[in-house]
Protein backbone atom coordinates (compact mmCIF):
# COMPACT_ATOMS: atom_id res chain seq x y z
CA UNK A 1 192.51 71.04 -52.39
CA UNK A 2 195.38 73.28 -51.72
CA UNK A 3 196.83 75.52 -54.79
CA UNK A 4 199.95 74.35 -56.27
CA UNK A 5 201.78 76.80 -57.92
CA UNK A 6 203.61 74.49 -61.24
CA UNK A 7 203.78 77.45 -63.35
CA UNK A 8 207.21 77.21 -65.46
CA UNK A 9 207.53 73.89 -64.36
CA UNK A 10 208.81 70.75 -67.18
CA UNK A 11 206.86 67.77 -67.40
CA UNK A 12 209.38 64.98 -69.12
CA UNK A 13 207.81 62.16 -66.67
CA UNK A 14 204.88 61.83 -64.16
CA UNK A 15 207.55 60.27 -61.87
CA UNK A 16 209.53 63.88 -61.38
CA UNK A 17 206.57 65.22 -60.15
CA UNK A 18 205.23 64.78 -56.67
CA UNK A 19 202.09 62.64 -55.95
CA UNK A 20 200.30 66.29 -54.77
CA UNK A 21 201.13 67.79 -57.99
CA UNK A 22 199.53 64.71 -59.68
CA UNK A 23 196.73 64.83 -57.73
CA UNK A 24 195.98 68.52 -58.24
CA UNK A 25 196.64 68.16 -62.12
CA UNK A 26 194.25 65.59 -62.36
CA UNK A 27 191.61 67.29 -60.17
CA UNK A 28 192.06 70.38 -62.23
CA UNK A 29 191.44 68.34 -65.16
CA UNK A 30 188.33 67.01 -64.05
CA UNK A 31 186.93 70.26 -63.14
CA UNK A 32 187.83 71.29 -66.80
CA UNK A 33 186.29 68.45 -68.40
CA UNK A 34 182.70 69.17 -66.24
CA UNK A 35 183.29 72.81 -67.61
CA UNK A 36 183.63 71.27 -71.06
CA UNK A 37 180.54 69.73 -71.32
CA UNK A 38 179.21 72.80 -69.78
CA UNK A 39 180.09 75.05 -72.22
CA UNK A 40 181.87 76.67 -69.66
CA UNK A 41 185.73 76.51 -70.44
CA UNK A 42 187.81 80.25 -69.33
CA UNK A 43 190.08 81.00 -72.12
CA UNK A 44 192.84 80.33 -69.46
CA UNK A 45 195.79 80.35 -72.32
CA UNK A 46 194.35 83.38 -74.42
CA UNK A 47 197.03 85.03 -76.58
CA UNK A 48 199.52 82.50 -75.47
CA UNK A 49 201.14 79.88 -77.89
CA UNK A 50 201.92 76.47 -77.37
CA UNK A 51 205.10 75.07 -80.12
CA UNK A 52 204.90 71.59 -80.96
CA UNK A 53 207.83 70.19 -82.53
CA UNK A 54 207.05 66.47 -83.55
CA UNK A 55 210.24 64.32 -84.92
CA UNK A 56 207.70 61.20 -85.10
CA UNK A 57 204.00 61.25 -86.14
CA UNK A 58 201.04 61.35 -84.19
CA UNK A 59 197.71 61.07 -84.14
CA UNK A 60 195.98 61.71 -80.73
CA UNK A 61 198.96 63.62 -79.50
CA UNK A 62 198.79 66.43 -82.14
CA UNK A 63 194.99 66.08 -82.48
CA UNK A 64 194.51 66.99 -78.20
CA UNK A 65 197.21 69.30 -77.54
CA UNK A 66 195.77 71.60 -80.54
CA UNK A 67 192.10 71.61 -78.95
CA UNK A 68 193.23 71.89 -75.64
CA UNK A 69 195.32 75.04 -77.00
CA UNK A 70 192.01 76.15 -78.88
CA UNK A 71 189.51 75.37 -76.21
CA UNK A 72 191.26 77.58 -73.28
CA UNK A 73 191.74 80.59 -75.70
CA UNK A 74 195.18 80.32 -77.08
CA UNK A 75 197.03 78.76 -80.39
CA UNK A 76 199.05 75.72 -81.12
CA UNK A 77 201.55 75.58 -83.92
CA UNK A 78 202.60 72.36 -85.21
CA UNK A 79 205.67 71.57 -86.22
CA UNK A 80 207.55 68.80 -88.43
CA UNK A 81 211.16 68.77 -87.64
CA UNK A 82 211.78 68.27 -91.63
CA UNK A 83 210.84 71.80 -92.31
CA UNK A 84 212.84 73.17 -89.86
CA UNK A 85 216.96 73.46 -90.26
CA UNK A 86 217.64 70.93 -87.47
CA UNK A 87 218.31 68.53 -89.74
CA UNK A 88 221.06 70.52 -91.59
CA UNK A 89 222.88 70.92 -88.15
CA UNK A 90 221.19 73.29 -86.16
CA UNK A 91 221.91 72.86 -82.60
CA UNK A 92 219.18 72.07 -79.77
CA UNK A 93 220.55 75.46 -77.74
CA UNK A 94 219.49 77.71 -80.71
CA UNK A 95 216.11 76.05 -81.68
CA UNK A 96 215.21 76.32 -78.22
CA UNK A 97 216.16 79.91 -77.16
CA UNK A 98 214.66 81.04 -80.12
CA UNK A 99 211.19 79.06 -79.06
CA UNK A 100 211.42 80.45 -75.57
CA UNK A 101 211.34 84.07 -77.25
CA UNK A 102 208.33 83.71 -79.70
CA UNK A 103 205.90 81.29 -77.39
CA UNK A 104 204.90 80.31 -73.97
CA UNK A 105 205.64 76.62 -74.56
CA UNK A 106 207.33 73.93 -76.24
CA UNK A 107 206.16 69.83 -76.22
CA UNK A 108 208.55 67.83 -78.09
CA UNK A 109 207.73 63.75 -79.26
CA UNK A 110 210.98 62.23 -80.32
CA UNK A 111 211.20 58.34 -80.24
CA UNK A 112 211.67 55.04 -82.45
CA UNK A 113 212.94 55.85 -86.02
CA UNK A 114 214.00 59.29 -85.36
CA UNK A 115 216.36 57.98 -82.68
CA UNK A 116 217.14 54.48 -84.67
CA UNK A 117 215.86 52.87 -81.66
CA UNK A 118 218.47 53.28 -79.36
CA UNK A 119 216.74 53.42 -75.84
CA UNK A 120 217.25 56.90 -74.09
CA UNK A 121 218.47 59.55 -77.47
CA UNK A 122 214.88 60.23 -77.24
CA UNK A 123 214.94 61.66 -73.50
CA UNK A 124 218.37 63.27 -73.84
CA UNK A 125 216.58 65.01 -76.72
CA UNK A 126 213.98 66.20 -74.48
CA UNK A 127 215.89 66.66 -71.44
CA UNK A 128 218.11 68.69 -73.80
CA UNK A 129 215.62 71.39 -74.92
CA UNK A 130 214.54 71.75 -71.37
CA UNK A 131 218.16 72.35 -69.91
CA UNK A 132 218.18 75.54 -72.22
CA UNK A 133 214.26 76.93 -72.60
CA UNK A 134 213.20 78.90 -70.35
CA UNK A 135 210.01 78.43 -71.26
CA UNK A 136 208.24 75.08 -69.89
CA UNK A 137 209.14 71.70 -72.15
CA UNK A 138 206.48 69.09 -72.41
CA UNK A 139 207.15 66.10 -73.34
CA UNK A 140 204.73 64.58 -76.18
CA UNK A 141 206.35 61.08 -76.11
CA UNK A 142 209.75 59.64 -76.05
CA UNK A 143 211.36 56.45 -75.79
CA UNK A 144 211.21 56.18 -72.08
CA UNK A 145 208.07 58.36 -70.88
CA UNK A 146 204.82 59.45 -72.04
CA UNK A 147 203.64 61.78 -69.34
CA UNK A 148 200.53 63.25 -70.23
CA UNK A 149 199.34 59.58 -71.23
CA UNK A 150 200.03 58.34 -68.22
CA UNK A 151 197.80 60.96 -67.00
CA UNK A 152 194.88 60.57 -68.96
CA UNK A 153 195.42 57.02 -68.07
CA UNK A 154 195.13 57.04 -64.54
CA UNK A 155 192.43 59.69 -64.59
CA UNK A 156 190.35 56.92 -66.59
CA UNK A 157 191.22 54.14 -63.94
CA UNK A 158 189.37 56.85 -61.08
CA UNK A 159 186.79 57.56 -63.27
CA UNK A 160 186.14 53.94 -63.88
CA UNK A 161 186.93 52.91 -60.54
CA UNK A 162 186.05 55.31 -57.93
CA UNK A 163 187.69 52.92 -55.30
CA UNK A 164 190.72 52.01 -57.26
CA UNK A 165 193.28 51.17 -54.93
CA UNK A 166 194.48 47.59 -55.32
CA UNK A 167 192.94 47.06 -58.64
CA UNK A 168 194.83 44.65 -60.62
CA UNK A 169 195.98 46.13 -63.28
CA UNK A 170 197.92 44.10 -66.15
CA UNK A 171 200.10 45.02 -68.81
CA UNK A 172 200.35 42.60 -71.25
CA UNK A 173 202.53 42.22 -74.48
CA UNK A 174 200.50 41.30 -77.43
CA UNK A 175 201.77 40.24 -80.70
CA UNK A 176 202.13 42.77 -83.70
CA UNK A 177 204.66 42.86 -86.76
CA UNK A 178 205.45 46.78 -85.84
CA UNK A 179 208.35 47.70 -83.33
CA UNK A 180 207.11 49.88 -80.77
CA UNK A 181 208.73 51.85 -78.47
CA UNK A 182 208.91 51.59 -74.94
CA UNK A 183 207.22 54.95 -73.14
CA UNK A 184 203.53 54.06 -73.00
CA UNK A 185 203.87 50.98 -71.19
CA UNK A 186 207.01 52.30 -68.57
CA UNK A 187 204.45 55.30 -67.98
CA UNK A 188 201.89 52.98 -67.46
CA UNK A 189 203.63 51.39 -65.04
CA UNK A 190 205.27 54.23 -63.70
CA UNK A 191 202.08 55.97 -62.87
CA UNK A 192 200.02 53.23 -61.57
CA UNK A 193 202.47 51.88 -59.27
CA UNK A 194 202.58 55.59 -57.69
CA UNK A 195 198.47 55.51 -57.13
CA UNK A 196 198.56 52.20 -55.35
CA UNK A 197 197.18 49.72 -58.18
CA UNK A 198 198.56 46.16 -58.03
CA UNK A 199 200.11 45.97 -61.69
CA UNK A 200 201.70 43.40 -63.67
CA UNK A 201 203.50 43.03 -66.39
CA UNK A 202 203.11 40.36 -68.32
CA UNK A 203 205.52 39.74 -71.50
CA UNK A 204 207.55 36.73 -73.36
CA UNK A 205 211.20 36.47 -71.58
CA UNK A 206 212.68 38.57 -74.36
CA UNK A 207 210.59 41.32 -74.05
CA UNK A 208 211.36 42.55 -70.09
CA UNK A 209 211.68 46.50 -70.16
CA UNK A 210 214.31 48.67 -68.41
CA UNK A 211 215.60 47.17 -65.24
CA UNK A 212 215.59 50.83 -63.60
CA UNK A 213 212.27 50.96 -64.38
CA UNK A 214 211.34 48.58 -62.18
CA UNK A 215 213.07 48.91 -59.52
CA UNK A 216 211.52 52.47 -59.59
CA UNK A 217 208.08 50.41 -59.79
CA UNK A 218 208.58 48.39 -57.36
CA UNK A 219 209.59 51.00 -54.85
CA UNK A 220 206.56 53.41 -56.14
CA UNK A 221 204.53 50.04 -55.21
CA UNK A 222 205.70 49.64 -51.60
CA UNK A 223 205.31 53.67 -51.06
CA UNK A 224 201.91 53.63 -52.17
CA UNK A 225 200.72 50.45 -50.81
CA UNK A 226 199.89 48.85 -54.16
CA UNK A 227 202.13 45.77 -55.76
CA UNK A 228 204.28 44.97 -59.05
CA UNK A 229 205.50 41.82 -60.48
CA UNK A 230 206.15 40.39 -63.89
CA UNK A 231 204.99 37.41 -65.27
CA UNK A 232 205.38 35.15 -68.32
CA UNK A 233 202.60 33.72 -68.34
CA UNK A 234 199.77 35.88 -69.61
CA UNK A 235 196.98 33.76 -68.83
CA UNK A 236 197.61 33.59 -65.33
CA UNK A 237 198.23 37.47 -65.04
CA UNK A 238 194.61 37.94 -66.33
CA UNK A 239 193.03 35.83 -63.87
CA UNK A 240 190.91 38.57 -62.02
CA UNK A 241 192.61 41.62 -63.48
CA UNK A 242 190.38 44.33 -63.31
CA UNK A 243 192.50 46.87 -66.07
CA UNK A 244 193.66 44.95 -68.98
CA UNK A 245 196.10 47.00 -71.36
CA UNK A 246 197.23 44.86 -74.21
CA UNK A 247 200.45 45.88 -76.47
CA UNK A 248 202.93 45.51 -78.33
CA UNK A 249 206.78 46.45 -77.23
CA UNK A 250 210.28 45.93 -78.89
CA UNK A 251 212.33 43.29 -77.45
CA UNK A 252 214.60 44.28 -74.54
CA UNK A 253 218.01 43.29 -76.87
CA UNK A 254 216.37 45.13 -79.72
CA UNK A 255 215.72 48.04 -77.88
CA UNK A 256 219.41 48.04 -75.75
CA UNK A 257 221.86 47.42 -78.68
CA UNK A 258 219.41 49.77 -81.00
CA UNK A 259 217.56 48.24 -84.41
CA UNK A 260 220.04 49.00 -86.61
CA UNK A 261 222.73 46.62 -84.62
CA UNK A 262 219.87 44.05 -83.70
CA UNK A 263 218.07 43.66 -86.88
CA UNK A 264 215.01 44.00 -87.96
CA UNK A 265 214.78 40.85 -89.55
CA UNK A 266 215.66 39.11 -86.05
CA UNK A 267 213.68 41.58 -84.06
CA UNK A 268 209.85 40.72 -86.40
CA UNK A 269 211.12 37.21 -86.12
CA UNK A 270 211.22 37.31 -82.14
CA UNK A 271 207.64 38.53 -82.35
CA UNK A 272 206.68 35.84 -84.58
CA UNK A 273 207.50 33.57 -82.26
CA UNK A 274 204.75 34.79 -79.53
CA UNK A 275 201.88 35.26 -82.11
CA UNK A 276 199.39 34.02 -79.91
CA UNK A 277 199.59 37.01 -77.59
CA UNK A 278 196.47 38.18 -78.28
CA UNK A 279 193.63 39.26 -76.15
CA UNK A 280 190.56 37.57 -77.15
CA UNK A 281 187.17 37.37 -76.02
CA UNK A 282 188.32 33.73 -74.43
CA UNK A 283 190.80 35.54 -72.17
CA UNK A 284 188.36 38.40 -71.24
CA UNK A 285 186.30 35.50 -69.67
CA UNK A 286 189.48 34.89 -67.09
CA UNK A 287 189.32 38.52 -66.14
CA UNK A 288 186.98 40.40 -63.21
CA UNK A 289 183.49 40.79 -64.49
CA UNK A 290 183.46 44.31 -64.00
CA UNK A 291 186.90 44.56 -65.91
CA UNK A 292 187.74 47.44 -68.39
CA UNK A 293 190.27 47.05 -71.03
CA UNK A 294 192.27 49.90 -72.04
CA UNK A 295 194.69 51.07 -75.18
CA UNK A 296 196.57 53.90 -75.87
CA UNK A 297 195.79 53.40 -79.89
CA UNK A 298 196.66 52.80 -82.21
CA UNK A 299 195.88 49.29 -81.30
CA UNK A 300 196.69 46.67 -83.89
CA UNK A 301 193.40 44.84 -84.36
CA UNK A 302 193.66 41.24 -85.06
CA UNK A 303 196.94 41.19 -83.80
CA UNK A 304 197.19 42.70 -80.10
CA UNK A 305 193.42 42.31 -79.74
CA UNK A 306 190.43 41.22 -81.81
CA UNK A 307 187.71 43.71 -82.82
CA UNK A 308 185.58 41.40 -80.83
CA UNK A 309 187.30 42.80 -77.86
CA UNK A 310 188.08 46.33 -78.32
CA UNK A 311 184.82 46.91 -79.63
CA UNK A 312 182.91 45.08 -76.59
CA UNK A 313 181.46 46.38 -73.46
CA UNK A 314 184.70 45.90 -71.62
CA UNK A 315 186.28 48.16 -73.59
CA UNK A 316 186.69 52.05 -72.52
CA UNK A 317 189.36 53.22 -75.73
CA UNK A 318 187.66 56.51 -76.34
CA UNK A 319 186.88 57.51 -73.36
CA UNK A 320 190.60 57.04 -72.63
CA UNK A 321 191.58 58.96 -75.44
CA UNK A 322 189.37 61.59 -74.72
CA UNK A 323 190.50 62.27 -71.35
CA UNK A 324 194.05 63.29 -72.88
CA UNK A 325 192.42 66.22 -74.16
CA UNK A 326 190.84 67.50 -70.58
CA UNK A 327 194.36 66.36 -69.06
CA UNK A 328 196.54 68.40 -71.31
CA UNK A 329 194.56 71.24 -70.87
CA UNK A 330 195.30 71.10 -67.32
CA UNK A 331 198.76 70.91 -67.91
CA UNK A 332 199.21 73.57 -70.52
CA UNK A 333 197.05 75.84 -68.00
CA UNK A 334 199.20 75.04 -65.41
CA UNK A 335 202.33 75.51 -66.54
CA UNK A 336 202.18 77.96 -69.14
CA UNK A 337 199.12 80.26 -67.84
CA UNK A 338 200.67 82.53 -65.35
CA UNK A 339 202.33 84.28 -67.79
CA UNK A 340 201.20 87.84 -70.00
């Protein structure tokens, strides 16, 4: 595969970058992941630092980027925005020109409560730090995107699927009493779209996602030679499907007029209504034999799926989750290693 030079380069959504650059990320990060389990990995990022700067919590995220950081050679320093002085009024232009001086990095996961909800303070966030760092600006999850998910993600679906081109691949609301942002599931469908899987989205009428969104899909769809549609009815979306990835999202009105306008009251009451959006072992019957089912965790057990499921055959969670660790390495290599 031909080099492609993405040093300095922002990742705030797998959809700004070009299908080569995805493919060469994700080839890189399979050749890192053999060298992993080789005991093989070049210190790649050695005396460079990574900044992470986390307005939300995280589990995985944090977890990854800090091996990935450790396994190539270099150091990740973790952040929580309450111990810094952005909260007493410091402005994004200073925080991030003073980053850009000390470090070779900067990922940034800003979504749900530290934005009240309100769909696309997140991004601007993001897009924000990027606009004056010259450094490159990850982004670690907002309340549109979550890049370097969607890239694990897909790199699972090849793994899984060596042939995976017209797979049907179904993204399916499932019932919790948490409000959950929007990102994983756009990227999802984002991403897949773009590798020429036929995906679906399958939700309760009051829980469609950005309109933009899918007209992006749909267009990614009819480049790549896959499909998209939505669907109400989940039951009939899982006829077949071949990639099942069941969670729970916040309402479209929720999301739109923000949670502190909507209610939260109105918003758990919505999902209430659509408790039986679960995946069970019943529904994994309608699906292809060969099917995987996949989460970005945390997944809500007895409420977006049963144990019965996630802990089944069909289920490929950690090897999902694993795979963000040999795709942000890639990344962080990428983008941050041509520099002394």
């Amino acid at each position: 595969m031909t080099y492609i030079d993405l040093y300095g380069k922002d990742l705030i959504t797998t959809q700004e970058w070009t299908i080569e650059e995805l493919d060469f990320t994700l080839e890189f990060a399979k050749e890192l992941k053999r060298r992993f389990y080789a005991r093989d990995l070049p210190e790649l990022l050695k005396n460079k630092t990574f900044f992470m700067l986390f307005y939300n919590t995280s589990t995985r995220t944090r977890a990854s980027f800090e091996a990935a950081m450790t396994f190539l050679g270099g150091h990740a320093q973790f952040v929580d925005v309450s111990t810094t002085r952005i909260g007493e009024g410091e402005v994004i232009k200073d925080t991030a020109k003073m980053y850009e001086r000390y470090g070779h990095g900067l990922g940034i996961r800003v979504l749900e409560s530290a934005v009240d909800y309100v769909y696309g303070r997140g991004n601007a966030v993001i897009r924000e730090y990027a606009k004056h760092a010259k450094i490159p600006v990850i982004n670690m999850a907002d309340d549109m995107y979550h890049p370097c998910q969607g890239l694990a993600d897909i790199m699972t679906v090849q793994e899984k699927f060596p042939k995976y081109e017209k797979k049907k691949y179904v993204i399916m609301w499932a019932y919790s009493n948490k409000i959950r942002s929007w990102c994983s599931v756009q990227e999802e469908a984002l991403i897949m779209t773009r590798y020429g899987l036929d995906v679906v989205i399958a939700n309760p009428p009051e829980f469609d996602l950005d309109p933009n969104i899918y007209e992006i899909c749909r267009k990614n769809a009819e480049e790549s030679g896959g499909s998209f549609e939505i669907s109400n009815d989940y039951k009939e979306a899982l006829e077949g499907a071949h990639i099942v990835f069941p969670r729970s999202w916040a309402s479209h009105q929720c999301v739109m007029m923000g949670i502190n306008k909507f209610g939260k009251e109105n918003e758990l009451a919505l999902h209430e209504k659509y408790r039986d959006w679960m995946l069970t072992r019943e529904l994994v019957d309608l699906m292809d034999k060969n099917s995987i089912i996949m989460h970005v965790l945390p997944v809500f057990r007895g409420e977006e799926a049963t144990d019965e499921v996630m802990d089944g055959p069909h289920s490929v969670i950690y090897d999902q989750a694993e795979n963000r660790l040999h795709v942000q390495m890639a990344v962080l290599a990428l983008v941050m290693g041509g520099r002394t």
